[in-house]
C-alpha atoms as a PDB file:
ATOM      1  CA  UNK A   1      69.046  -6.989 -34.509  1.00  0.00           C
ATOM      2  CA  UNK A   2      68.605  -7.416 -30.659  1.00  0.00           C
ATOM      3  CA  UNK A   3      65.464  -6.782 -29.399  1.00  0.00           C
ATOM      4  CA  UNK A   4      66.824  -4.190 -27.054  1.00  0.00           C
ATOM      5  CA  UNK A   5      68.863  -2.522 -29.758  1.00  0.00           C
ATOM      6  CA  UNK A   6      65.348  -2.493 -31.872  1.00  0.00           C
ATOM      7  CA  UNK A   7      63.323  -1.289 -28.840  1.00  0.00           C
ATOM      8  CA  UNK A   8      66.406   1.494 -28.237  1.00  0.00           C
ATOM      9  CA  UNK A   9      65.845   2.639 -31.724  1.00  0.00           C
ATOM     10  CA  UNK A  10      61.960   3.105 -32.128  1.00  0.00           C
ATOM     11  CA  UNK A  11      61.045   6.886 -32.245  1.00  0.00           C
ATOM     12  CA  UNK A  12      57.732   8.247 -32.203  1.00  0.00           C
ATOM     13  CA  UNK A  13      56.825  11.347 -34.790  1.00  0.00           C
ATOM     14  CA  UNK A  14      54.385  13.850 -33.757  1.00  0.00           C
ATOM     15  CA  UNK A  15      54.742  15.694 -36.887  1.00  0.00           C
ATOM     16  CA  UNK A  16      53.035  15.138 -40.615  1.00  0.00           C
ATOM     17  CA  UNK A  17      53.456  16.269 -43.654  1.00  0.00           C
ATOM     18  CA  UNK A  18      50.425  17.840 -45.884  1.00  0.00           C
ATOM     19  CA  UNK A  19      50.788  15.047 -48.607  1.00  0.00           C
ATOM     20  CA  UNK A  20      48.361  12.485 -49.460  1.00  0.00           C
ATOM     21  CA  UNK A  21      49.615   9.263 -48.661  1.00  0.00           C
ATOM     22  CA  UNK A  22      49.427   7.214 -52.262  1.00  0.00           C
ATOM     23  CA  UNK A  23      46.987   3.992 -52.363  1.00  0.00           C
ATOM     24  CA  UNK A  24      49.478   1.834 -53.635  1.00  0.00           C
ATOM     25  CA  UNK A  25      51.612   2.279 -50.504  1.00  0.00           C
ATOM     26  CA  UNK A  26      48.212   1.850 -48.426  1.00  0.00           C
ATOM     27  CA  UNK A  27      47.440  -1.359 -50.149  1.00  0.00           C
ATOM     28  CA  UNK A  28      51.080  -2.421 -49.966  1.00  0.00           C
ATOM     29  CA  UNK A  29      51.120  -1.851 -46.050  1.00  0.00           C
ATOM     30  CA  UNK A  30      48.110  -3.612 -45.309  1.00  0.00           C
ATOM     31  CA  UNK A  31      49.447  -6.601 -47.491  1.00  0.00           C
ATOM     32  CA  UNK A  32      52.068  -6.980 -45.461  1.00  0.00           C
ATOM     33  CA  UNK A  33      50.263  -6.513 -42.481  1.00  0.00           C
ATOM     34  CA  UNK A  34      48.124  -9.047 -43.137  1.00  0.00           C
ATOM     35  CA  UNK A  35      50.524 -11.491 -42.770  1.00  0.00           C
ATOM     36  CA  UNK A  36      51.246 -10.596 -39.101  1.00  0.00           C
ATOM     37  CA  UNK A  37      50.776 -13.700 -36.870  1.00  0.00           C
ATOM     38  CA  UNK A  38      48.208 -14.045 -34.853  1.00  0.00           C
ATOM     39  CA  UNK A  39      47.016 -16.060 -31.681  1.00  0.00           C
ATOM     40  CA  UNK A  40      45.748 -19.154 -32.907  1.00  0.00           C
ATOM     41  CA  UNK A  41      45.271 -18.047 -36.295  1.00  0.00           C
ATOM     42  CA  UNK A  42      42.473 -16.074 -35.779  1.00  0.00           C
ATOM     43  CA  UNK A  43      43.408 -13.203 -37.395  1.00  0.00           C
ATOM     44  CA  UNK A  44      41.123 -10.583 -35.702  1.00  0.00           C
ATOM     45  CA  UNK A  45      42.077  -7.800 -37.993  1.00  0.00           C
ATOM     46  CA  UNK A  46      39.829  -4.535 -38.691  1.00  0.00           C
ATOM     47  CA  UNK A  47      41.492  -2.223 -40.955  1.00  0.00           C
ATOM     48  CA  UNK A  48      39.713   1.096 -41.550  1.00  0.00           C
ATOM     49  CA  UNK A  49      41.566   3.477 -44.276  1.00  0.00           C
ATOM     50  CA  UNK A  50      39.629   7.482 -44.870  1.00  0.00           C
ATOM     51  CA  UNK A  51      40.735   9.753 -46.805  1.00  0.00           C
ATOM     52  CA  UNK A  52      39.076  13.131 -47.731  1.00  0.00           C
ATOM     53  CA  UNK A  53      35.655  14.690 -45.775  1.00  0.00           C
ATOM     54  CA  UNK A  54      35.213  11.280 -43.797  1.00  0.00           C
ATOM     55  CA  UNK A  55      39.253  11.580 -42.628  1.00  0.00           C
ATOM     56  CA  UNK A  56      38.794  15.443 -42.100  1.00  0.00           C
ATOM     57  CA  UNK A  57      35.363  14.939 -39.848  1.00  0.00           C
ATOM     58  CA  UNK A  58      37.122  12.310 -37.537  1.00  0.00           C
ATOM     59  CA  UNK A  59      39.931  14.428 -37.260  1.00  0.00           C
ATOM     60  CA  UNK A  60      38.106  17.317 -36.233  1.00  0.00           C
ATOM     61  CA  UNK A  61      36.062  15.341 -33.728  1.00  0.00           C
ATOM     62  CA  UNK A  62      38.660  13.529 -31.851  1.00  0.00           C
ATOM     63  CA  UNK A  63      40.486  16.780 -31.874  1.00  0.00           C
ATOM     64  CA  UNK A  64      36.786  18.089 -30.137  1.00  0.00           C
ATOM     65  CA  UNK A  65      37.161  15.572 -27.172  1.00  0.00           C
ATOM     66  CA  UNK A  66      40.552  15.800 -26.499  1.00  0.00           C
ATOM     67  CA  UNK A  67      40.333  19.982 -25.708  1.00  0.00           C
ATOM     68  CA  UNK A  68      37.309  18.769 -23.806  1.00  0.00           C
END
């Protein structure tokens, strides 16, 4: 694919379901994003993954700041 056929086609969704996203696919997207290149090799990756109260608090508090 061309890069500006790729860049054409990205879309951006504002909208989620209610569903619990399942662990396996978690664990299978940070597997493969792992293996993203990075400069030098230094691989400066921080992955943070919350689910339940500790999702639900940050939720609530970034929604907080944002109305101000």
């Amino acid at each position: 694919m061309e890069f500006e056929a790729l860049v054409g086609s990205r879309r951006s969704a504002r909208g989620f379901k209610n569903e619990q996203v399942p662990r396996a696919l978690i664990e299978a997207i940070i597997d493969s994003a792992k293996r993203a290149p990075s400069s030098m090799n230094t691989q400066p990756w921080h992955v943070h993954v919350l689910t339940g109260a500790p999702r639900a608090e940050v939720r609530r508090r970034n929604m907080e700041e944002m109305v101000g």
